[in-house]
PDB file of N, CA and C in Angstrom:
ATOM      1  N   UNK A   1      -2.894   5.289 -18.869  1.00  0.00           N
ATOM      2  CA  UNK A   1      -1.815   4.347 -18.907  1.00  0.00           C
ATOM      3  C   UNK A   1      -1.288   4.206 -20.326  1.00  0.00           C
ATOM      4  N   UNK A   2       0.183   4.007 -20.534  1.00  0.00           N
ATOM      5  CA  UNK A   2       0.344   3.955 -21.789  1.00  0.00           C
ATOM      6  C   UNK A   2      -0.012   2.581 -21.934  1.00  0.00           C
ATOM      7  N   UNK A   3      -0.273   2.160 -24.057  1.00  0.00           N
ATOM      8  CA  UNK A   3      -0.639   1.915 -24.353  1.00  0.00           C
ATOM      9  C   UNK A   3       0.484   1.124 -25.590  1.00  0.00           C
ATOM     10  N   UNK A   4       0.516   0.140 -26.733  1.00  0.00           N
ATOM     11  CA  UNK A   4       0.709  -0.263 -27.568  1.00  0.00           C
ATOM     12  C   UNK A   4      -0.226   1.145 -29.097  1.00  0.00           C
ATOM     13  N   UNK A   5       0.614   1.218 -29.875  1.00  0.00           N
ATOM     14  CA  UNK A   5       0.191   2.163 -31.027  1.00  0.00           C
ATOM     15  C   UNK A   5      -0.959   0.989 -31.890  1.00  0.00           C
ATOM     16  N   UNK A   6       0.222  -0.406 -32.182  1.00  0.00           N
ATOM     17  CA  UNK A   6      -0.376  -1.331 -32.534  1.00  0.00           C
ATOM     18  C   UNK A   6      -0.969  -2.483 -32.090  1.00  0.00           C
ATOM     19  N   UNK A   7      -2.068  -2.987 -31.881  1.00  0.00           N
ATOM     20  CA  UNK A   7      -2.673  -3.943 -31.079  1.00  0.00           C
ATOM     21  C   UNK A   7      -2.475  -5.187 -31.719  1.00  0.00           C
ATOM     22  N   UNK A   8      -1.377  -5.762 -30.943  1.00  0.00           N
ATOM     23  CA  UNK A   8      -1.390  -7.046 -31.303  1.00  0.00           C
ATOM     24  C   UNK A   8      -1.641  -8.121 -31.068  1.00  0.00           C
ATOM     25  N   UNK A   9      -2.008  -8.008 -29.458  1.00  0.00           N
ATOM     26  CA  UNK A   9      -2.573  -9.220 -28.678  1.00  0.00           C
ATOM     27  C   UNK A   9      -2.985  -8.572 -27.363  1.00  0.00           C
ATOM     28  N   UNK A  10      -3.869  -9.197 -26.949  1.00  0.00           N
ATOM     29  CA  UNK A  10      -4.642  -8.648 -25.596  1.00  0.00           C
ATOM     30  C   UNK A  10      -3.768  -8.814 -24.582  1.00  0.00           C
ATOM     31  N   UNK A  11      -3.457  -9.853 -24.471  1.00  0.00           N
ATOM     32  CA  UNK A  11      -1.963 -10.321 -22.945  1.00  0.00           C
ATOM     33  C   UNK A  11      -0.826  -9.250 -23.499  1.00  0.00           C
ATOM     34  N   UNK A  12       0.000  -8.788 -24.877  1.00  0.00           N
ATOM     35  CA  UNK A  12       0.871  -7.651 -24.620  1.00  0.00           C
ATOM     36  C   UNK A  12       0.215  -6.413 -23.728  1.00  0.00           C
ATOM     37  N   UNK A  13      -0.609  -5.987 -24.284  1.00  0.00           N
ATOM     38  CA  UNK A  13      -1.148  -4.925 -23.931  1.00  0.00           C
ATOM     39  C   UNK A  13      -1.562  -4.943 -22.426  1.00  0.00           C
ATOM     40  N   UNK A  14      -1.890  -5.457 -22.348  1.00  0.00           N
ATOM     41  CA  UNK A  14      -2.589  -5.745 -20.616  1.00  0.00           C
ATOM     42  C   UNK A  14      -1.052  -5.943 -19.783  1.00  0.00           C
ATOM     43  N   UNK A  15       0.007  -6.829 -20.117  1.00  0.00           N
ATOM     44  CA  UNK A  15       1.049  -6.830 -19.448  1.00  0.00           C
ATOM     45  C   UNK A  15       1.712  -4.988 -19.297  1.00  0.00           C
ATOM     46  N   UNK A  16       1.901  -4.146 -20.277  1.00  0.00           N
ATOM     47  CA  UNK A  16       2.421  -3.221 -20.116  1.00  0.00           C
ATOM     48  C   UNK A  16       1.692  -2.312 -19.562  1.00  0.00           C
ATOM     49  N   UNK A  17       0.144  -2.412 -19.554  1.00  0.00           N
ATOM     50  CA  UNK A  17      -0.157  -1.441 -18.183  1.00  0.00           C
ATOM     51  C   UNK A  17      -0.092  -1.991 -17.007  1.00  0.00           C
ATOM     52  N   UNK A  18       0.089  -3.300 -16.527  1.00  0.00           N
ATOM     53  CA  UNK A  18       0.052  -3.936 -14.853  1.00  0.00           C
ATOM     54  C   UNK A  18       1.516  -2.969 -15.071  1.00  0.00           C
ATOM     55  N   UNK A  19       2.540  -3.015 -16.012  1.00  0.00           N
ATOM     56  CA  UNK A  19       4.143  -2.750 -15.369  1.00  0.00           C
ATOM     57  C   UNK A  19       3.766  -1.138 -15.410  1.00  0.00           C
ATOM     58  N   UNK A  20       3.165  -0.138 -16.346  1.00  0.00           N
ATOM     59  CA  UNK A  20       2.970   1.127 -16.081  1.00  0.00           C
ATOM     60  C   UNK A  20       2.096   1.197 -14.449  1.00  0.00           C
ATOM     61  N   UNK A  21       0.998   0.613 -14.252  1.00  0.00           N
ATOM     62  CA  UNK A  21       0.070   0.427 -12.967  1.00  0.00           C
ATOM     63  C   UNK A  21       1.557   0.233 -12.063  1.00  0.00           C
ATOM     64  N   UNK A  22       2.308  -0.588 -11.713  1.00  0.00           N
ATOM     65  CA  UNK A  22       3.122  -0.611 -11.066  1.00  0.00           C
ATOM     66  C   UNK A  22       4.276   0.479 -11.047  1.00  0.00           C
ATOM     67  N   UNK A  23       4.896   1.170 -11.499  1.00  0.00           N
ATOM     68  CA  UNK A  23       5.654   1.607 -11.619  1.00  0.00           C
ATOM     69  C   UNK A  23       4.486   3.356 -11.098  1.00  0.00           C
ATOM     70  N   UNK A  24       3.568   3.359 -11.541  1.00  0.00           N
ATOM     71  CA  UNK A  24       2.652   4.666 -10.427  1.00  0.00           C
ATOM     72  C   UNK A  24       2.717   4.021  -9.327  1.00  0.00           C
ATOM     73  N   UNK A  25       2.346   3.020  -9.266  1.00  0.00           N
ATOM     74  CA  UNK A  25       2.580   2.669  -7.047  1.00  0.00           C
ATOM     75  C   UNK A  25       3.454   2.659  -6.796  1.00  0.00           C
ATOM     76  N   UNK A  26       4.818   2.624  -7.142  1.00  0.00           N
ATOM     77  CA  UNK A  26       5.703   2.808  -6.429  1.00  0.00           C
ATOM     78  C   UNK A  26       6.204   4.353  -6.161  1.00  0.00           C
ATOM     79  N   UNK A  27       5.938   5.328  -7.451  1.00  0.00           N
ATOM     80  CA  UNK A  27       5.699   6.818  -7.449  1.00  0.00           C
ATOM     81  C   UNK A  27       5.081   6.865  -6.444  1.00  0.00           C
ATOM     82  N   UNK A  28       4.075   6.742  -6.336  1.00  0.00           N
ATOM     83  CA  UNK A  28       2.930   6.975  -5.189  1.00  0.00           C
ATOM     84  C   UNK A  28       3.375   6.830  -3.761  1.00  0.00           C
ATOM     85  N   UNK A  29       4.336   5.864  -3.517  1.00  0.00           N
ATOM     86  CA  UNK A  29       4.659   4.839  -2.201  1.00  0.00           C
ATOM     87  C   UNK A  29       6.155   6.254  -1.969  1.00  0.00           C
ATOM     88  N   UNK A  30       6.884   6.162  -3.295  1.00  0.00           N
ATOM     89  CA  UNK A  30       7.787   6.977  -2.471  1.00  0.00           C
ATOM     90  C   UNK A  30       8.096   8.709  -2.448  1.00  0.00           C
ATOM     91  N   UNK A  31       6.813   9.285  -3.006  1.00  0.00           N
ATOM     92  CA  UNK A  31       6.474  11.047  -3.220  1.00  0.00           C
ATOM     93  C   UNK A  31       6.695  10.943  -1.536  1.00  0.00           C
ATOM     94  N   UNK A  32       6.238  11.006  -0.298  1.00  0.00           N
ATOM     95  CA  UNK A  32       6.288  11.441   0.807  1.00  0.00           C
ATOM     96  C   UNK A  32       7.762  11.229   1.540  1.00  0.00           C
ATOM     97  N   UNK A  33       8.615  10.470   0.644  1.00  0.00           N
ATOM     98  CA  UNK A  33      10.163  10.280   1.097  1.00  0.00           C
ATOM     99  C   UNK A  33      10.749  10.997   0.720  1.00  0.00           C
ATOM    100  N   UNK A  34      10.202  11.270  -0.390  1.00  0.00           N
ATOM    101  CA  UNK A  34      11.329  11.692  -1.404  1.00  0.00           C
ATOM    102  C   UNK A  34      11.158  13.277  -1.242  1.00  0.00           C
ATOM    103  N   UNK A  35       9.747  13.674  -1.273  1.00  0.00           N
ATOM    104  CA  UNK A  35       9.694  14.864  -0.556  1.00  0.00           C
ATOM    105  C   UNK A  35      10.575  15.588   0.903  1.00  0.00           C
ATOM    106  N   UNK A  36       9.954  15.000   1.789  1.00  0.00           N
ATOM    107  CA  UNK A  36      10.736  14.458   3.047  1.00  0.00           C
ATOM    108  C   UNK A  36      12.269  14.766   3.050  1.00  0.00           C
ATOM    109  N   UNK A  37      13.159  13.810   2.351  1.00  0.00           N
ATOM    110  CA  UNK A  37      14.310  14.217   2.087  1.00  0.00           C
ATOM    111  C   UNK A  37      14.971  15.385   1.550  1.00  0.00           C
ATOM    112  N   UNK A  38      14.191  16.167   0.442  1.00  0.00           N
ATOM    113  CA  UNK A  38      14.440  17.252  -0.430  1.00  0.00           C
ATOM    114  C   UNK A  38      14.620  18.192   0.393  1.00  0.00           C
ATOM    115  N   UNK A  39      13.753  18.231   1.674  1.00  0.00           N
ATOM    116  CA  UNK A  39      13.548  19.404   2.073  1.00  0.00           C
ATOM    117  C   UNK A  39      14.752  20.551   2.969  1.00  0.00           C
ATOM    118  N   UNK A  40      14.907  21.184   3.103  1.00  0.00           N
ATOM    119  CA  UNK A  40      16.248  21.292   3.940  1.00  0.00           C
ATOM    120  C   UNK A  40      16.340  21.376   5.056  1.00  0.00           C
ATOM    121  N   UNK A  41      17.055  21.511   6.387  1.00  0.00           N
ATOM    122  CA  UNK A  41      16.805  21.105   7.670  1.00  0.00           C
ATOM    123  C   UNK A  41      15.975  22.195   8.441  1.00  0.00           C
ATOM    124  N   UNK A  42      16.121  23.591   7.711  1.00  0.00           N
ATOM    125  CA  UNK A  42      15.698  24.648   8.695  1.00  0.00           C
ATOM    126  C   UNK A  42      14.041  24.842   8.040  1.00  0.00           C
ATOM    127  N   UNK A  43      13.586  24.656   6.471  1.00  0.00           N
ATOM    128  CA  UNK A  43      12.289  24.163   5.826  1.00  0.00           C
ATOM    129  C   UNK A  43      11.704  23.595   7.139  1.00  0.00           C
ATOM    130  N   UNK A  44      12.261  22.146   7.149  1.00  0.00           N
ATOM    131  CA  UNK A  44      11.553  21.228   7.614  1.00  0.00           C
ATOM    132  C   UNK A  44      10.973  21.573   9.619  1.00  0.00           C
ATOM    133  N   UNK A  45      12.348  22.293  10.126  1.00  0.00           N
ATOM    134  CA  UNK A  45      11.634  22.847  11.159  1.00  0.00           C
ATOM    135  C   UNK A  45      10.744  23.550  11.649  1.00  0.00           C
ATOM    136  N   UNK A  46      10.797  24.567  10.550  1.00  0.00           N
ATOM    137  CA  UNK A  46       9.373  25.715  10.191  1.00  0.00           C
ATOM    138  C   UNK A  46       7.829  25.075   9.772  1.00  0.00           C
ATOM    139  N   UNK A  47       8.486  24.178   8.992  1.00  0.00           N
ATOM    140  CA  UNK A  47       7.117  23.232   8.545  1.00  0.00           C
ATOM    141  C   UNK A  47       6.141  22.411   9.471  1.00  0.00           C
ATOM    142  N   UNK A  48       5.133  22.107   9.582  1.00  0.00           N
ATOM    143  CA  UNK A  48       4.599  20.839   9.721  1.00  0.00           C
ATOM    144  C   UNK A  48       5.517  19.786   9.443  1.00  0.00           C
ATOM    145  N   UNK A  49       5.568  18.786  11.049  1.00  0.00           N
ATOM    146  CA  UNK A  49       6.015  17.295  10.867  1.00  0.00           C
ATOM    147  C   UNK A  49       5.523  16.646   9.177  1.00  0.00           C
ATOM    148  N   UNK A  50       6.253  16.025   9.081  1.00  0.00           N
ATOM    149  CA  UNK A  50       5.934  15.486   8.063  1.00  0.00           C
ATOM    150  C   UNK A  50       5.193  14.172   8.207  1.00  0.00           C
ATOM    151  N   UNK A  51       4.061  13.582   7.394  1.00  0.00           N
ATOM    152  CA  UNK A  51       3.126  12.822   7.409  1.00  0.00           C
ATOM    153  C   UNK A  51       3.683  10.950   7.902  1.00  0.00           C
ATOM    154  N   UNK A  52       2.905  11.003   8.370  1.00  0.00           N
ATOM    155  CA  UNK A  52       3.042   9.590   9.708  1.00  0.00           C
ATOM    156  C   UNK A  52       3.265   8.206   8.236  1.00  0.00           C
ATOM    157  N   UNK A  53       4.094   7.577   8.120  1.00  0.00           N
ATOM    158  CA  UNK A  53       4.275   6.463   7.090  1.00  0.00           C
ATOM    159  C   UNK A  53       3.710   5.757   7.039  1.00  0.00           C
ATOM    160  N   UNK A  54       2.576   5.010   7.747  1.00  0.00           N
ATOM    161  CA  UNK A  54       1.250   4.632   7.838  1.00  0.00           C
ATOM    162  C   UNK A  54       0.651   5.240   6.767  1.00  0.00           C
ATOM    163  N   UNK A  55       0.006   6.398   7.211  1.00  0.00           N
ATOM    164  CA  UNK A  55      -0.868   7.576   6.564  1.00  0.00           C
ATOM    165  C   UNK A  55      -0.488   7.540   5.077  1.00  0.00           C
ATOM    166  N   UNK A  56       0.733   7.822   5.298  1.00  0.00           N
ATOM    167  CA  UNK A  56       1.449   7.643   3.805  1.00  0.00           C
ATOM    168  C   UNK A  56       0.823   6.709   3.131  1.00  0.00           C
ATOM    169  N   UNK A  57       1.506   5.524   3.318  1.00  0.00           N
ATOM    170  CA  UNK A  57       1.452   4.551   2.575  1.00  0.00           C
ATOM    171  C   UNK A  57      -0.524   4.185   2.421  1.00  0.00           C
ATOM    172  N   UNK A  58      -1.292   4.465   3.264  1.00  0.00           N
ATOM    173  CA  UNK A  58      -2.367   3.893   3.012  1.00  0.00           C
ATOM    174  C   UNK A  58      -3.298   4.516   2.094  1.00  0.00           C
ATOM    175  N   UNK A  59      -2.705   6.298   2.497  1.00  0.00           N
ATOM    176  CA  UNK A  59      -3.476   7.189   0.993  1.00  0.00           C
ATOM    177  C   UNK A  59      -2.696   6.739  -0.237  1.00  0.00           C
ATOM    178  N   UNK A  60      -2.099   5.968  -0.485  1.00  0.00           N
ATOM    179  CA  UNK A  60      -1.199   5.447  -2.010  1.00  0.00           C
ATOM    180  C   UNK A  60      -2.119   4.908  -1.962  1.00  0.00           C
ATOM    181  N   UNK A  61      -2.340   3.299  -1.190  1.00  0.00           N
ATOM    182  CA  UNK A  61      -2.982   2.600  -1.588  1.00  0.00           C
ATOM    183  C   UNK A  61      -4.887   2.581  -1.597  1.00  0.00           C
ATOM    184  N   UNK A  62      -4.852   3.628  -1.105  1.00  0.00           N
ATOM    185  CA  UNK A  62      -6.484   3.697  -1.256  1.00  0.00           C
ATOM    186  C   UNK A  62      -6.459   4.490  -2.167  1.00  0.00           C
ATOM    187  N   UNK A  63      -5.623   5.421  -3.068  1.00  0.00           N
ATOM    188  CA  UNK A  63      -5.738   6.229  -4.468  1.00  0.00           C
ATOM    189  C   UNK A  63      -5.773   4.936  -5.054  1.00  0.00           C
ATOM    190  N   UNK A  64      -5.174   3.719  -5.099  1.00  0.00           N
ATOM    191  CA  UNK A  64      -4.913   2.758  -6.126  1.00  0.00           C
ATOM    192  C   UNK A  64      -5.890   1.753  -6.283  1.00  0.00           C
ATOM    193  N   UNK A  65      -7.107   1.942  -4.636  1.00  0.00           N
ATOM    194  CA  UNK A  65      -8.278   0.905  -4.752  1.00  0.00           C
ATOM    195  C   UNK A  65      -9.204   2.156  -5.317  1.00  0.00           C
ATOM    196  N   UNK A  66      -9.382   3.485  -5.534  1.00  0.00           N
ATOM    197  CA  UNK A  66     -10.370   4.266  -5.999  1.00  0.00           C
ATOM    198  C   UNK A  66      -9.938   4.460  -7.549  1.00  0.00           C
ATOM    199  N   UNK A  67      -8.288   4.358  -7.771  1.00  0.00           N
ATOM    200  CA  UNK A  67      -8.362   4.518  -9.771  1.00  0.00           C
ATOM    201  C   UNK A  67      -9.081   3.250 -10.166  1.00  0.00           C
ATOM    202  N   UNK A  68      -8.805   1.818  -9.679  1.00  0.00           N
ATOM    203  CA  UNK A  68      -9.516   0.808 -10.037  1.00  0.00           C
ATOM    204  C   UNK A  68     -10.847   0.634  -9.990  1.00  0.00           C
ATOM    205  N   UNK A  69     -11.750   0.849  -8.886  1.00  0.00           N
ATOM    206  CA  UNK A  69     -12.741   0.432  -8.451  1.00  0.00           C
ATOM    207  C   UNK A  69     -13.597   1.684  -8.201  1.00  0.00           C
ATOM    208  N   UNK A  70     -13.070   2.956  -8.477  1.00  0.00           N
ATOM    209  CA  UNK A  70     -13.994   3.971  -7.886  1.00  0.00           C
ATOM    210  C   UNK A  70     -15.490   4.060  -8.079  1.00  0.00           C
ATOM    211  N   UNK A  71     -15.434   3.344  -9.648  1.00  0.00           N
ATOM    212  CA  UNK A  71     -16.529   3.201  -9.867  1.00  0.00           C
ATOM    213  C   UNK A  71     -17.863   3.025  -9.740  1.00  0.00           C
ATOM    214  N   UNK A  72     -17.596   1.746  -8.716  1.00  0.00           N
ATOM    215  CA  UNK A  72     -18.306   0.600  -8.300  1.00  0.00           C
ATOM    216  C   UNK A  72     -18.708   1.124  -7.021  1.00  0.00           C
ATOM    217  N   UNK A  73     -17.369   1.942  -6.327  1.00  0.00           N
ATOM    218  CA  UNK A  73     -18.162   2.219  -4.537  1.00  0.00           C
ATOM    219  C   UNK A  73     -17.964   3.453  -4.200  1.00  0.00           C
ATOM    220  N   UNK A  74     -18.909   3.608  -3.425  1.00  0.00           N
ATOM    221  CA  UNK A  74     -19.161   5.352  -2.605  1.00  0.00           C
ATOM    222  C   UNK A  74     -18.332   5.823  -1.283  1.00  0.00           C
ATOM    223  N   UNK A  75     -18.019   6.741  -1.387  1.00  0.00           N
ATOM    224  CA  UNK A  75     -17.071   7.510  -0.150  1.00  0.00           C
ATOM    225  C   UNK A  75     -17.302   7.001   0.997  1.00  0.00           C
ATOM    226  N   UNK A  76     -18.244   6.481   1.487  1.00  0.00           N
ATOM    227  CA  UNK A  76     -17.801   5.338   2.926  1.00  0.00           C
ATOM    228  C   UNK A  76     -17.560   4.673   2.964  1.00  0.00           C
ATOM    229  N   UNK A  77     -17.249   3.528   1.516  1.00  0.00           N
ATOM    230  CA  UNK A  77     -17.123   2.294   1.744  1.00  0.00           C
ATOM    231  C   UNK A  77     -15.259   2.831   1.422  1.00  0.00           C
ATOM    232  N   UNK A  78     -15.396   3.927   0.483  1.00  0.00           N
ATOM    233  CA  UNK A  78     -13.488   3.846   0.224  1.00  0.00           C
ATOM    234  C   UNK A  78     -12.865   4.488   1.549  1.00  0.00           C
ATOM    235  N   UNK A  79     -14.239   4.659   2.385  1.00  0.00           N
ATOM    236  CA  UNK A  79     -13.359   5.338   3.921  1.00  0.00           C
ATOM    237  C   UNK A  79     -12.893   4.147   4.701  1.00  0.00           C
ATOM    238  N   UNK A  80     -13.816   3.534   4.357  1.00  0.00           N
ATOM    239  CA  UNK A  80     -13.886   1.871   5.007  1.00  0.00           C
ATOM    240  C   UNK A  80     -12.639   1.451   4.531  1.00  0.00           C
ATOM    241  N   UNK A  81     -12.440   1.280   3.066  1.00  0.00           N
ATOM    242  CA  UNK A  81     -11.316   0.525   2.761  1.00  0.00           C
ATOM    243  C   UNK A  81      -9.961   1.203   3.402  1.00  0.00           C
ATOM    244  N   UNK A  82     -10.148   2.399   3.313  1.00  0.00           N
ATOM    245  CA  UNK A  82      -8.788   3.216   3.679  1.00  0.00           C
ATOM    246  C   UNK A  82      -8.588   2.368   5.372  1.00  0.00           C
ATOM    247  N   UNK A  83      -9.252   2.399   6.025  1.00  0.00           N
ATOM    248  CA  UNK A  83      -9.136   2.138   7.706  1.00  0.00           C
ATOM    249  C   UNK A  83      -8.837   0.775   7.484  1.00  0.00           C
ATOM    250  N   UNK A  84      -9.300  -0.130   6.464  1.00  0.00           N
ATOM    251  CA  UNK A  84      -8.616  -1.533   6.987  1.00  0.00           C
ATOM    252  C   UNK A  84      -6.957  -1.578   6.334  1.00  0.00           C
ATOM    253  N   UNK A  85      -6.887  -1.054   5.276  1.00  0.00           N
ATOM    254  CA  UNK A  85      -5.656  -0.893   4.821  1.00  0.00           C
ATOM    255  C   UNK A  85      -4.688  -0.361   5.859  1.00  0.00           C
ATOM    256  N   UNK A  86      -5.054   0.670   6.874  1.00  0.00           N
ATOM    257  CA  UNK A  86      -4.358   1.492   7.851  1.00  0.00           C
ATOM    258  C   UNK A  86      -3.771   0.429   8.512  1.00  0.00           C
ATOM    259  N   UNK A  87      -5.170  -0.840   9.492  1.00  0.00           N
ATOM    260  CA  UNK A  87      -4.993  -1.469  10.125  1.00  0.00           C
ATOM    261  C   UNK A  87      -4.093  -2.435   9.538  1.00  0.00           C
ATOM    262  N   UNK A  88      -4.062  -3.294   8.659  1.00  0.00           N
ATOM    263  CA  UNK A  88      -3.484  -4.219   8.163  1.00  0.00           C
ATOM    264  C   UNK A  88      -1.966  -3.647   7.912  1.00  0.00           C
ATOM    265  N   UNK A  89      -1.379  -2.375   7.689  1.00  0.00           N
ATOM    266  CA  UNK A  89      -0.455  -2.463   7.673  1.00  0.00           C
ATOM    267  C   UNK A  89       0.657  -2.162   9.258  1.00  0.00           C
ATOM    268  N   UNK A  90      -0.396  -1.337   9.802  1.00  0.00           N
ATOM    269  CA  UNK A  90      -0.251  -0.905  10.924  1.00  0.00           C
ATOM    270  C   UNK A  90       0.248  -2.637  12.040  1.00  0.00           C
ATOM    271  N   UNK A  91      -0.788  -3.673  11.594  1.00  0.00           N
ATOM    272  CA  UNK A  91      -0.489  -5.114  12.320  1.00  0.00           C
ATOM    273  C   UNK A  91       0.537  -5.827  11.701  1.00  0.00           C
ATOM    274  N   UNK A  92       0.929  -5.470  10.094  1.00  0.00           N
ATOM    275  CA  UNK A  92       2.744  -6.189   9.566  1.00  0.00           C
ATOM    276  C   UNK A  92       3.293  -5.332  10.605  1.00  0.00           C
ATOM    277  N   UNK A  93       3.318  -4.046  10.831  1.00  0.00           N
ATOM    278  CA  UNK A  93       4.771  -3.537  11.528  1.00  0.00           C
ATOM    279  C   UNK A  93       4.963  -4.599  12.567  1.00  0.00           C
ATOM    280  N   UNK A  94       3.795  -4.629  13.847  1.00  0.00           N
ATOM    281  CA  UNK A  94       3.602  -5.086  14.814  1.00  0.00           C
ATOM    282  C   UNK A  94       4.634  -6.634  14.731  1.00  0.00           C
ATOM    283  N   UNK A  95       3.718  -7.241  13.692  1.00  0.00           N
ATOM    284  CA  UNK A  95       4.374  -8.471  13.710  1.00  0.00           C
ATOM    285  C   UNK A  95       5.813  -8.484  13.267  1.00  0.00           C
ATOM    286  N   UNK A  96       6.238  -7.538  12.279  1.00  0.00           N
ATOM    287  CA  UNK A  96       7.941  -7.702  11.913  1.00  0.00           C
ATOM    288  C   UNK A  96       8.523  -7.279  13.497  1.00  0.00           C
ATOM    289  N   UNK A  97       8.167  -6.745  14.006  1.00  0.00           N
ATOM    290  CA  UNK A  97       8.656  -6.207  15.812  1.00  0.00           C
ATOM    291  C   UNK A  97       9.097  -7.681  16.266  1.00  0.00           C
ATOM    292  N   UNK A  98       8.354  -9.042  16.484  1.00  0.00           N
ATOM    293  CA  UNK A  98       8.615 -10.178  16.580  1.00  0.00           C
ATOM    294  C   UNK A  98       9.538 -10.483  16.278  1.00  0.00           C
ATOM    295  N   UNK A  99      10.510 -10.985  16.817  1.00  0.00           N
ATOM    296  CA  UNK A  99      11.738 -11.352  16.517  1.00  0.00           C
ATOM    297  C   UNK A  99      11.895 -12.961  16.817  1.00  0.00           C
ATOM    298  N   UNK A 100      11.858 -13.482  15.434  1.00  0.00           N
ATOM    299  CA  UNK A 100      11.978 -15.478  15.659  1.00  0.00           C
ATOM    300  C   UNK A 100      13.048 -16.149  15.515  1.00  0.00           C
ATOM    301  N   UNK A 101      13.713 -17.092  15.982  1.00  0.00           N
ATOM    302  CA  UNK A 101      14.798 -17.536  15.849  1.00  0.00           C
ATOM    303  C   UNK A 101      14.613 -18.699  14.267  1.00  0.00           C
ATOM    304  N   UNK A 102      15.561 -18.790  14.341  1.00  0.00           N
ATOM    305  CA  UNK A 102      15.694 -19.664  13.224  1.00  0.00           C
ATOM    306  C   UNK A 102      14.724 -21.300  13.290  1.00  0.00           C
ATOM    307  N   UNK A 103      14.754 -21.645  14.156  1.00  0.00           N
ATOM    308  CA  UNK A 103      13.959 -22.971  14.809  1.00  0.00           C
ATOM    309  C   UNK A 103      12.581 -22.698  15.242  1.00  0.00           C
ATOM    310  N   UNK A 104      12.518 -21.849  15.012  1.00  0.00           N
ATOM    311  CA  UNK A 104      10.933 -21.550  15.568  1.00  0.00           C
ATOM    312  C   UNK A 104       9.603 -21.896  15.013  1.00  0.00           C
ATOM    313  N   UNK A 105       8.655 -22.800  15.421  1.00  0.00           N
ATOM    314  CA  UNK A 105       7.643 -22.838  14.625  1.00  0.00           C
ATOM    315  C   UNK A 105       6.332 -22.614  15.097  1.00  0.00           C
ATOM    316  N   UNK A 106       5.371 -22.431  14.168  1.00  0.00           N
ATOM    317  CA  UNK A 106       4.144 -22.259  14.288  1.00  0.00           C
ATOM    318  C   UNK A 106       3.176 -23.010  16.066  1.00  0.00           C
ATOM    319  N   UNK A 107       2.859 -22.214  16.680  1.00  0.00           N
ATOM    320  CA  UNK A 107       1.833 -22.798  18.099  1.00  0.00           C
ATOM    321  C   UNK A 107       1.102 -22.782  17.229  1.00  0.00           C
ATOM    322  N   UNK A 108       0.613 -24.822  17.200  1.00  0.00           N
ATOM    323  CA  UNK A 108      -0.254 -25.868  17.044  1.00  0.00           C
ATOM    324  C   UNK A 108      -1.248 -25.965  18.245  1.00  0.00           C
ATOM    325  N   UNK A 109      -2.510 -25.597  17.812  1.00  0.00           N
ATOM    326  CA  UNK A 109      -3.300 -25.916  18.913  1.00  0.00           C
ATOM    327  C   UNK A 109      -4.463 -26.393  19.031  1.00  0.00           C
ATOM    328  N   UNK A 110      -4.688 -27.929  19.443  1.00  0.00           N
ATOM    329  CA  UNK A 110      -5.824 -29.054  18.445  1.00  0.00           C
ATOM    330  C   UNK A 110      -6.720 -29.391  19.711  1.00  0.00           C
ATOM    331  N   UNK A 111      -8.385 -28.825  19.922  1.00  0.00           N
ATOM    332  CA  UNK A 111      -8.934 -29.580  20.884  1.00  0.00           C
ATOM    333  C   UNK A 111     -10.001 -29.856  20.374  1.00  0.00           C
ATOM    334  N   UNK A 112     -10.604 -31.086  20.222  1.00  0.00           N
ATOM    335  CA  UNK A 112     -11.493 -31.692  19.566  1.00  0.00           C
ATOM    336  C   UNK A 112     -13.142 -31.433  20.586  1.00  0.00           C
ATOM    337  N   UNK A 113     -13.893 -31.191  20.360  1.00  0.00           N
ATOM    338  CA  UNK A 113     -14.869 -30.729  20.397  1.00  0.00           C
ATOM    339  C   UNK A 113     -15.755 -32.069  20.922  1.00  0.00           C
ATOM    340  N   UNK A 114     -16.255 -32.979  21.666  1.00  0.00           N
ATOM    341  CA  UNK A 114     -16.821 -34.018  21.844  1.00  0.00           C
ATOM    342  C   UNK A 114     -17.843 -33.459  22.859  1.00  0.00           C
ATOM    343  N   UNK A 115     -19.456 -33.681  22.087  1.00  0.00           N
ATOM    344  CA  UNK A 115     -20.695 -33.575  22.391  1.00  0.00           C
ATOM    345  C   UNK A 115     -21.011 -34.636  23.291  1.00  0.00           C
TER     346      UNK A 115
END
């Protein structure tokens, strides 16, 4: 990650790699589009489908829990992480599918428990 030449305070420095750290996830998030798009129509028929946006997006983000943390955990647990990441994004789609009206609120549902 880049870096400051001169160290002048711990919060500069730390702010400009979260914005370098960010600016690779979004590289990361859009290489399979951007690929995707480049390609030309008769490429892309010859080719292999191109990779499921799920898939996509969850190998970004499990490269981004193994540059951080690889350290710390072993190839089943980052298999582990990869599958809940799958799921969790896989259940936003689900829920953006929901379509709420403007008035709509939260099902409240209170039953008190008496022994």
């Amino acid at each position: 990650m880049k870096r400051l030449k001169r160290e002048t305070t711990g919060r500069r420095i730390e702010a400009l790699a979260r914005r370098e750290f960010a600016k690779t996830l979004a590289a990361l998030a859009a290489a399979p589009i951007v690929t995707t798009s480049l390609a030309s129509g008769a490429a892309r028929a010859q080719t292999t489908p191109p990779p499921d946006a799920v898939a996509s997006a969850a190998d970004a983000l499990t490269q981004v829990a193994r540059a951080r943390y690889g350290k710390h955990l072993k190839e089943d647990q980052i298999a582990e992480i990869r599958r809940s990441i799958e799921r969790g994004i896989r259940t936003a789609d689900r829920l953006r599918q929901v379509k709420l009206d403007n008035g709509d609120e939260p099902s409240f549902a209170f039953s008190a428990d008496f022994e």
